[in-house]
Structures are given as C-alpha cells and as structure tokens.
Protein backbone atom coordinates (compact mmCIF):
# COMPACT_ATOMS: atom_id res chain seq x y z
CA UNK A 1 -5.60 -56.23 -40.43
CA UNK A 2 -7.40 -58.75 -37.88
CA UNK A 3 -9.02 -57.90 -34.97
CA UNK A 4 -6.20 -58.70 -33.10
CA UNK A 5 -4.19 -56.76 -34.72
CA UNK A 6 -6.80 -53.70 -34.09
CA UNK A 7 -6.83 -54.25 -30.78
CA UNK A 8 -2.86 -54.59 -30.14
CA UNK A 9 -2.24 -51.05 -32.24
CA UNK A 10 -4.78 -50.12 -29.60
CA UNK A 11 -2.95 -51.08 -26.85
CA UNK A 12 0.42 -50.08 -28.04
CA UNK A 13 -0.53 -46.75 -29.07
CA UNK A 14 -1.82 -46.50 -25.42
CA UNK A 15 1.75 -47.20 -24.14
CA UNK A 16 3.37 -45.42 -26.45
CA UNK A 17 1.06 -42.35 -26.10
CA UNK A 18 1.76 -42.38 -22.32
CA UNK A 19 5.58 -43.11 -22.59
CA UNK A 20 5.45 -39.84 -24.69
CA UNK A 21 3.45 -37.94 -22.12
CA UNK A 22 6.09 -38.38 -19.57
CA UNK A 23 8.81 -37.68 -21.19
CA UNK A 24 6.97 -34.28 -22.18
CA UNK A 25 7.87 -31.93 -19.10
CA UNK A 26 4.50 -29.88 -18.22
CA UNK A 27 0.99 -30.58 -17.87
CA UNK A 28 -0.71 -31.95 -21.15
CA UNK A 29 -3.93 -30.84 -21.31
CA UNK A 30 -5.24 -33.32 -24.05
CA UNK A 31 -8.18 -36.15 -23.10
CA UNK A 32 -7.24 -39.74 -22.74
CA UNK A 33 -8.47 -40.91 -26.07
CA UNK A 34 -6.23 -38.08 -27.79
CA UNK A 35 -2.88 -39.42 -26.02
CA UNK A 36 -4.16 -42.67 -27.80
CA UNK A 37 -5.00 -41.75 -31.01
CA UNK A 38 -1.32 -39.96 -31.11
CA UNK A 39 -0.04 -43.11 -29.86
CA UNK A 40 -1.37 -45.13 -32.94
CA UNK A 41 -0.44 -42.85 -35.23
CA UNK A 42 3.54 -42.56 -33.85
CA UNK A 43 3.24 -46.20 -33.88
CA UNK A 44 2.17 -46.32 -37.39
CA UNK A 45 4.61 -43.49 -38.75
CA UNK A 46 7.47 -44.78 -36.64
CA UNK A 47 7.24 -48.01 -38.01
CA UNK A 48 6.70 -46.34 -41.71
CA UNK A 49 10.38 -44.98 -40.84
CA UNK A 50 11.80 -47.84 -39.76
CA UNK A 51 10.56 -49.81 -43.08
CA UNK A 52 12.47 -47.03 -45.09
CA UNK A 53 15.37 -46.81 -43.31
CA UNK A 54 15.50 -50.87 -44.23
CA UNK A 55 15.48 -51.92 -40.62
CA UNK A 56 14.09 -54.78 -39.33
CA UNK A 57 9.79 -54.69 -38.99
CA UNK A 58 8.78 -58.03 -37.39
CA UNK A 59 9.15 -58.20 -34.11
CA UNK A 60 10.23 -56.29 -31.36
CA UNK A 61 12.99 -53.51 -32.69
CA UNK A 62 14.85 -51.14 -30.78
CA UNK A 63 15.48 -48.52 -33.10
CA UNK A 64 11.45 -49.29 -34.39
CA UNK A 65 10.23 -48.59 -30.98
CA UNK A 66 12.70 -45.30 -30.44
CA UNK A 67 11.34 -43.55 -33.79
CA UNK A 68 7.43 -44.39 -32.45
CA UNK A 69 8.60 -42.84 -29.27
CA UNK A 70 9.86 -39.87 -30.90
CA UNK A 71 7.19 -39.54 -33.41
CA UNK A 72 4.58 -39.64 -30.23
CA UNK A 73 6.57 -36.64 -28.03
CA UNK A 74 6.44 -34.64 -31.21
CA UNK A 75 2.75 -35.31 -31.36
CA UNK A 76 2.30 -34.70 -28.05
CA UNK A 77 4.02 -31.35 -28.05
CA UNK A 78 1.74 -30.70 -31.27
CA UNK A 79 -1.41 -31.34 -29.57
CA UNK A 80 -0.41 -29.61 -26.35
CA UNK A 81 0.02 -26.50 -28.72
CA UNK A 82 -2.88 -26.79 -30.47
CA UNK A 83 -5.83 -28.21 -28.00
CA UNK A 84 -7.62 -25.43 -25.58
CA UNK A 85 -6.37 -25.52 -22.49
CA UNK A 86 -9.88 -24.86 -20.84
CA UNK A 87 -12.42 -26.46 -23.42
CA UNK A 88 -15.54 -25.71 -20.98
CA UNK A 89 -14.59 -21.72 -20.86
C-alpha cells in the first residue's frame, strides 16, 4: 500500500467513522482517534465482504460502502459498550 493509499484509508475511515456516529442515537463517549480507527477497520472488513460476496471492489460501490457503514455502527455500538464513560474518574 502507498502512501496515498495510507492516507485515503485515513480519511475514509474518518468519514465513515463519523457517518456511523450519527446514525448511532446517544452520546458516544469514545475519543476522536477511536471513531477513526473503527472507521478503518469497517472500511477494511466491509470491503473484505464485499470481495466475498463477488461484488464489484474498484471504485466507488454502493453496496461496498453500505456494508463499511454497517460494519462501523456495529463498531461503534461495540466501543460505546466497552470504553469508560468517565476515563478521568
């Protein structure tokens, strides 16, 4: 993977991070950098899911981009469960 392509999965698991924090209802309490670490990791597994599924991988696919989406809320909802709610307490 280039450098490019580093930075992109960077910014798309930003956007897909946040997409899936607004479609969570509630207050996340989970840091920036956590919303895009899950966001890079949907991306990656979403796309994973896609490849199986024997859908189209280059470019920009709709069905691709729902499964990141979903992958991301559920990743959300994981870390919302899991991460303290008051980490300085």
């Amino acid at each position: 993977m280039s450098i490019g392509g580093v930075i992109t999965a960077i910014i798309f698991g930003a956007i897909i991070g946040a997409l899936a924090r607004l479609l969570v209802p509630g207050k996340q309490h989970m840091p920036i950098w956590l919303t895009i670490l899950v966001g890079i990791v949907a991306a990656f597994i979403g796309t994973w899911i896609a490849h199986l599924l024997n859908l189209k991988t280059h470019g920009f696919n709709f069905w691709e981009t729902i499964f990141q989406i979903v992958v991301a809320i559920i990743g959300v909802l994981i870390v919302t469960a899991l991460w303290p709610k008051h980490a300085n307490r």
